[in-house]
Protein backbone atom coordinates (compact mmCIF):
# COMPACT_ATOMS: atom_id res chain seq x y z
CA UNK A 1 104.10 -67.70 -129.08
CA UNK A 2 101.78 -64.49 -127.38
CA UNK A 3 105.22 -63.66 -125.22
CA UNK A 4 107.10 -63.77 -128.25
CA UNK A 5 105.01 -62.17 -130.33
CA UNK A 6 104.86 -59.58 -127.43
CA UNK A 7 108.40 -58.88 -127.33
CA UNK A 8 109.08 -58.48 -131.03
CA UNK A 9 106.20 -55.77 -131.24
CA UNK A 10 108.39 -53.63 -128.53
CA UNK A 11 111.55 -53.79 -131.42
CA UNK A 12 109.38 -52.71 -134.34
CA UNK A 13 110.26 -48.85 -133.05
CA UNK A 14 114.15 -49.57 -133.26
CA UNK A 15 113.45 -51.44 -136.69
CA UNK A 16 111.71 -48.76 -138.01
CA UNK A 17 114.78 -46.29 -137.28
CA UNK A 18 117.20 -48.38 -138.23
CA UNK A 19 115.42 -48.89 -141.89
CA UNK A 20 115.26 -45.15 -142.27
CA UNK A 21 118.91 -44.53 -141.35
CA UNK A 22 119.75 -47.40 -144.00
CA UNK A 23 117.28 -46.00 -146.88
CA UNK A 24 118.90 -42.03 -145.97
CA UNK A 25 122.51 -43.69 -146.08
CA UNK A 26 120.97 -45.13 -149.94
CA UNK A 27 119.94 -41.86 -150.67
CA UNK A 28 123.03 -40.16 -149.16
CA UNK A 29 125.18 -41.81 -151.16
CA UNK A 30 123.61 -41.38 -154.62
CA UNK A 31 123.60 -37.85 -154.06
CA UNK A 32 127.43 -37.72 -152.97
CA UNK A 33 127.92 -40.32 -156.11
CA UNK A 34 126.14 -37.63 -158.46
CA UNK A 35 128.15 -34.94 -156.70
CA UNK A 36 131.51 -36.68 -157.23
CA UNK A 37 132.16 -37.36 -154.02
CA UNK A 38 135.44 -39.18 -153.31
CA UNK A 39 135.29 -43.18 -153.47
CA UNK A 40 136.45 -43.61 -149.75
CA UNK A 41 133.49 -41.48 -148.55
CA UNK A 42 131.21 -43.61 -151.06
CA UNK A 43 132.69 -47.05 -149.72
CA UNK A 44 132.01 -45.92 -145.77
CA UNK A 45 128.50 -44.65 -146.73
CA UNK A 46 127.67 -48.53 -148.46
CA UNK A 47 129.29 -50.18 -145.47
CA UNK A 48 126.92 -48.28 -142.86
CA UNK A 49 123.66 -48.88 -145.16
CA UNK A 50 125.27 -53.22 -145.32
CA UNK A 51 125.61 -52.80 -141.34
CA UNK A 52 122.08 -51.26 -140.83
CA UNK A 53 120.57 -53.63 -143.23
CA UNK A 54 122.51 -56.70 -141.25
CA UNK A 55 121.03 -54.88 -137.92
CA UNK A 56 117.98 -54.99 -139.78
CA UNK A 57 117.39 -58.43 -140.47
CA UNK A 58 118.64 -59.64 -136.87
CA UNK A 59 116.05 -57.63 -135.27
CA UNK A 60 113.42 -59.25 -137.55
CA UNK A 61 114.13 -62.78 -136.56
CA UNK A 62 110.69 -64.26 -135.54
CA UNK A 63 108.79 -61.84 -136.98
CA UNK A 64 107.55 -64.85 -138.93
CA UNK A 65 105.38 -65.69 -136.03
CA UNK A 66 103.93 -62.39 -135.32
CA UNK A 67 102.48 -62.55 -139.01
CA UNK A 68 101.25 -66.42 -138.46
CA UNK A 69 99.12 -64.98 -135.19
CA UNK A 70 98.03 -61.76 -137.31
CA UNK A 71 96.35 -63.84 -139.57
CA UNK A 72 95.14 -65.77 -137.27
CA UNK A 73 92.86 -62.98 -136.02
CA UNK A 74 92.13 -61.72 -139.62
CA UNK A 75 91.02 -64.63 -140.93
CA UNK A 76 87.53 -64.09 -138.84
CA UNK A 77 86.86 -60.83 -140.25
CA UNK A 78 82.84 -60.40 -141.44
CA UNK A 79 84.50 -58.77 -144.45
CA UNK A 80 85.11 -61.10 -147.17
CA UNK A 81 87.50 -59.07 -149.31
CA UNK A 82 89.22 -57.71 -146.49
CA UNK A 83 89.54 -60.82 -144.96
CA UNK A 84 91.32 -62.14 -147.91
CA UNK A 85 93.51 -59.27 -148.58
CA UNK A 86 94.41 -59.13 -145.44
CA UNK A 87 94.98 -62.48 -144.10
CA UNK A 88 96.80 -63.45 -147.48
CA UNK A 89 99.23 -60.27 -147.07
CA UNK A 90 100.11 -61.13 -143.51
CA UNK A 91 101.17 -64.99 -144.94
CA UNK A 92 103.45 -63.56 -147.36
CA UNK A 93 105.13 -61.47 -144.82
CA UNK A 94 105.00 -64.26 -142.80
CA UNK A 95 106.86 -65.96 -145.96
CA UNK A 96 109.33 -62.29 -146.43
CA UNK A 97 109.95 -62.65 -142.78
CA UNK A 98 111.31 -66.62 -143.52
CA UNK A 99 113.29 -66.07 -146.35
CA UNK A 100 114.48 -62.62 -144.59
CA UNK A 101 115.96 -64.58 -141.71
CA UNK A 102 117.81 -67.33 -143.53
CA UNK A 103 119.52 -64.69 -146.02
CA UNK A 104 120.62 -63.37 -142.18
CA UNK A 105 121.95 -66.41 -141.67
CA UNK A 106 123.88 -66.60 -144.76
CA UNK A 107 125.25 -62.75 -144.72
CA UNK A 108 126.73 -63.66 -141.17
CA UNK A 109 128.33 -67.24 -142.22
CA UNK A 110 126.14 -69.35 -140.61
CA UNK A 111 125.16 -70.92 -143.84
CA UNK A 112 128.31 -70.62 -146.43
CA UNK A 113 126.94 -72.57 -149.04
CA UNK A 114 123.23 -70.39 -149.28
CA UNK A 115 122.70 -68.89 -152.96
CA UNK A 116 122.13 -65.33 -150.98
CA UNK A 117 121.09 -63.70 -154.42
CA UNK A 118 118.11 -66.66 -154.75
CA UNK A 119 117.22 -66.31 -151.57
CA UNK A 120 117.06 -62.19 -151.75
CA UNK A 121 114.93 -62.67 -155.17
CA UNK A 122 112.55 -64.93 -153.28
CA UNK A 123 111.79 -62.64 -149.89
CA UNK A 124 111.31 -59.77 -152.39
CA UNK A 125 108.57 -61.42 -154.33
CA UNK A 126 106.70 -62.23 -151.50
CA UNK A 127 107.49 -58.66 -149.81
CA UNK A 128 105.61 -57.50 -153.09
CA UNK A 129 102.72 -59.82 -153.07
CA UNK A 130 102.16 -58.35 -149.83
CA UNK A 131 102.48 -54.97 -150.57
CA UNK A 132 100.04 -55.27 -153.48
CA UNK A 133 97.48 -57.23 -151.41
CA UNK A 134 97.97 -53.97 -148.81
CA UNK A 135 97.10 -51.95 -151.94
CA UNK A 136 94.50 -53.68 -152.85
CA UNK A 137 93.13 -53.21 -149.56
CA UNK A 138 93.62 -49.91 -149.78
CA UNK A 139 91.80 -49.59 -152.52
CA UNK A 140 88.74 -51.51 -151.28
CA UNK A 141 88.32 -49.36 -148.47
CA UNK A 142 88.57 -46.47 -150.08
CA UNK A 143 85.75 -47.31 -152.87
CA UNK A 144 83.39 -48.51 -149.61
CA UNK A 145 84.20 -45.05 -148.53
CA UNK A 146 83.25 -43.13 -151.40
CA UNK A 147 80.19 -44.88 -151.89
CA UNK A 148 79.09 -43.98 -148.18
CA UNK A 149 80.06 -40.42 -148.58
CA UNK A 150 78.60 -40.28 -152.18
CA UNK A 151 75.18 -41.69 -150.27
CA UNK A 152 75.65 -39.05 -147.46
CA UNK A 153 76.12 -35.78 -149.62
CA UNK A 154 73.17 -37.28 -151.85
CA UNK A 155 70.56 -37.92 -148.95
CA UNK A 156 71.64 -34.38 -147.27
CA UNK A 157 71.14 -32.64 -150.26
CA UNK A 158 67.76 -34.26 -151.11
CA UNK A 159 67.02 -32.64 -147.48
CA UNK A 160 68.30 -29.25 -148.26
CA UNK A 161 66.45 -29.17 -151.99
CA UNK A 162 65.08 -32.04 -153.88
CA UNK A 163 65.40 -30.17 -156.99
CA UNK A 164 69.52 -30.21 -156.31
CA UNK A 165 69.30 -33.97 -157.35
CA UNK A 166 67.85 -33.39 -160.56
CA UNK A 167 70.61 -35.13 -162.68
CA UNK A 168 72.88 -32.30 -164.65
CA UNK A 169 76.06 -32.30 -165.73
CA UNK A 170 77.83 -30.08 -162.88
CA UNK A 171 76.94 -32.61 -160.34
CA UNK A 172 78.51 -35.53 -162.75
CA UNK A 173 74.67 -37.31 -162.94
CA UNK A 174 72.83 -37.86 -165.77
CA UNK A 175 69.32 -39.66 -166.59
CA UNK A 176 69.36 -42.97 -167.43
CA UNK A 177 66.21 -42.68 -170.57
CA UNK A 178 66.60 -38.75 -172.23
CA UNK A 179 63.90 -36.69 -172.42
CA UNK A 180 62.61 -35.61 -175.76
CA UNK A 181 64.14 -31.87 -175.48
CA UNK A 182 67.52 -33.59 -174.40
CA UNK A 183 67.42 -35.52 -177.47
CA UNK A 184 66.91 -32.77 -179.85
CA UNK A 185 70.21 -31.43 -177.70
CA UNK A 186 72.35 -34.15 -176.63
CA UNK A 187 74.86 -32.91 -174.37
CA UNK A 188 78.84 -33.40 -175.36
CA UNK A 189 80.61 -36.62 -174.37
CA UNK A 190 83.59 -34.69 -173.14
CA UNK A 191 81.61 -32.16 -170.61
CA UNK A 192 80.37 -35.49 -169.18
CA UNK A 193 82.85 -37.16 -168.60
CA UNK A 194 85.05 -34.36 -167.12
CA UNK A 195 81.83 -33.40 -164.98
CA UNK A 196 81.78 -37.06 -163.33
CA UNK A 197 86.07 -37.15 -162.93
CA UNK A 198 85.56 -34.03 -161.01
CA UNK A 199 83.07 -35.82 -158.96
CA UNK A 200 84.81 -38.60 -158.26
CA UNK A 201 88.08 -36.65 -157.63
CA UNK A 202 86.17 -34.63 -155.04
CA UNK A 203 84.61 -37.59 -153.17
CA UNK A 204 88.21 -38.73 -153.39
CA UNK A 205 89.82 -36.22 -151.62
CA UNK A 206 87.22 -35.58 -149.22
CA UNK A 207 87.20 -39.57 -148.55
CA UNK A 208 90.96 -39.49 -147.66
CA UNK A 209 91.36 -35.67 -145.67
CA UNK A 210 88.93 -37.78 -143.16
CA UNK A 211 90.78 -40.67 -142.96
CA UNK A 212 94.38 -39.60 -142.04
CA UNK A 213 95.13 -43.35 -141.25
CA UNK A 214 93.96 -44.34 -144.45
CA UNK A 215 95.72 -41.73 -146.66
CA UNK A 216 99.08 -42.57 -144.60
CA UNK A 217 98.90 -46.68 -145.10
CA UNK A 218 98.38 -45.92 -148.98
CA UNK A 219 101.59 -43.43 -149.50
CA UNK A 220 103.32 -45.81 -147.54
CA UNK A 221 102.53 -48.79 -149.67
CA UNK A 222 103.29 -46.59 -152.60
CA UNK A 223 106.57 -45.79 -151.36
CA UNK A 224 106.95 -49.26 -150.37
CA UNK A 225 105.88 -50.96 -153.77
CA UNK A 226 108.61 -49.17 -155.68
CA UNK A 227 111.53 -51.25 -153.66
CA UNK A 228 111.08 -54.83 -154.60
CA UNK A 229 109.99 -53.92 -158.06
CA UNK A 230 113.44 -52.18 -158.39
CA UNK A 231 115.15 -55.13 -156.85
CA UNK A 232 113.68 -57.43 -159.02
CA UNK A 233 114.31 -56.03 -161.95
CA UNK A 234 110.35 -55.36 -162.61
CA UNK A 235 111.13 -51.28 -162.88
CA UNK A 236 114.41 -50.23 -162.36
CA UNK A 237 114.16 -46.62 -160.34
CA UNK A 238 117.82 -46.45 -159.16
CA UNK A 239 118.81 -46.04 -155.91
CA UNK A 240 118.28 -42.25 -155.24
CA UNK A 241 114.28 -43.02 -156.13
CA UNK A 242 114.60 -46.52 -153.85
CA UNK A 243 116.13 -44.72 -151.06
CA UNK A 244 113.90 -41.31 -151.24
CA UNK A 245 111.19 -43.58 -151.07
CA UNK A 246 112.29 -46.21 -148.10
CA UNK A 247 112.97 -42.83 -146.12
CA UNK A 248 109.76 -41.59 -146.65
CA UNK A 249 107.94 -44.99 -146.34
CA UNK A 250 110.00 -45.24 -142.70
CA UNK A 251 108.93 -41.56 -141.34
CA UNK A 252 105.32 -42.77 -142.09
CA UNK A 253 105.24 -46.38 -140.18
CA UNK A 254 107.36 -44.45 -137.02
CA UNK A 255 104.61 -41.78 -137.23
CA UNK A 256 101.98 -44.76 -136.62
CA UNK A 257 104.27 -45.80 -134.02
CA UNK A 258 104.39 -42.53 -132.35
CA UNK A 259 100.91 -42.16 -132.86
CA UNK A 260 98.73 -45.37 -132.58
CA UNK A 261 95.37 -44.10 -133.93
CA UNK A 262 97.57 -43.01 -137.26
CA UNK A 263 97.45 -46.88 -137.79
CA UNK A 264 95.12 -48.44 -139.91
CA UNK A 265 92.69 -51.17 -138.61
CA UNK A 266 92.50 -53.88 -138.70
């Protein structure tokens, strides 16, 4: 299974080119469609986007296995809710990557008889279990980070000037128990709560300009999410949105193939 597993990784390059020349074909066409472009042109630019989609799924077969053997190795992670997110994502692909290839098999005649629009339905729900999970993730790591970064800033500052810590609005802190001139003056619920949004926005961005690999695996599960929720049926985008975002979703994964440390780990 290793040499397998091997030899599909050295593919995922050629996949990854292959899905943005279908998802720019999608996009291409909706704009030609909104531009009245003539129906011959708009037939030859759906038949390239069905052949790259066909190339597609043949150069995923087996990627089934190269999930099975990634959660394999996350399902020791020290993490708990990483190890969950993770390893449960990786067993839905693992699941996408099944249904993925039998829908192959029915597109090229292999199977006749396969129901290819039950089949489709099925590899996108699990393609958006995993891309939730992924999310999810996401999000987990980015709360751990803005707690550390929230504990840095408050540890240097008590450092610089312990009076800086003295909870006040502008740094989005305030005292647990009032004192009695607060009381007499209780400061506005708005001022507050804008105060501690700003805060939190701050630590956000700060949180994800030093973690490129981080901010790229989120906009590419956002780009990501929006496909099989339009395919289902869960929120229709159309296909200029689907296709703008499988194009940008694609430059982003061959970036982290270009680029290694761009990818997030584990």
């Amino acid at each position: 299974m290793e040499s397998w597993v091997r030899f599909s990784s050295q593919s995922q390059a050629k996949e990854r080119v292959f899905r943005a020349a279908q998802y720019a074909c999608t996009l291409l066409g909706y704009t030609l469609q909104r531009g009245g472009a003539r129906t011959e042109l708009l037939s030859t630019i759906k038949q390239l986007e069905a052949h790259m989609s066909l190339t597609r799924k043949l150069m995923r077969l087996g990627n089934s296995a190269e999930a099975l053997e990634a959660a394999k190795r996350t399902v020791h992670l020290s993490d708990c809710v990483l190890r969950l997110c993770i390893t449960v994502a990786h067993l839905n692909r693992a699941m996408y990557f099944a249904c993925d290839n039998v829908l192959w098999a029915g597109k090229t005649g292999l199977l006749p008889e396969l129901d290819q629009n039950k089949w489709s339905q099925r590899s996108f729900r699990y393609y958006l279990f995993a891309l939730i999970l992924n999310l999810t993730r996401d999000a987990y790591e980015i709360r751990l980070l803005m707690e550390r970064e929230s504990r840095s800033s408050s540890a240097k500052s008590f450092n610089s000037s312990p009076s800086s810590l003295t909870p006040t609005p502008e740094n989005g802190e305030f005292p647990l128990s009032p004192s009695p001139s607060s009381a007499m003056s209780p400061l506005p619920p708005l001022p507050m709560l804008t105060a501690r949004l700003n805060k939190q926005f701050c630590l956000l961005i700060t949180v994800l300009q030093n973690n490129p690999p981080l901010l790229l695996d989120l906009l590419k599960n956002l780009c990501d999410v929006f496909i099989p929720l339009d395919r289902l049926g869960l929120y229709p985008t159309g296909s200029g949105f689907v296709g703008a975002c499988g194009l940008t979703s694609s430059i982003l994964s061959i970036l982290t193939i270009v680029h290694p440390w761009l990818k997030l780990k584990p």
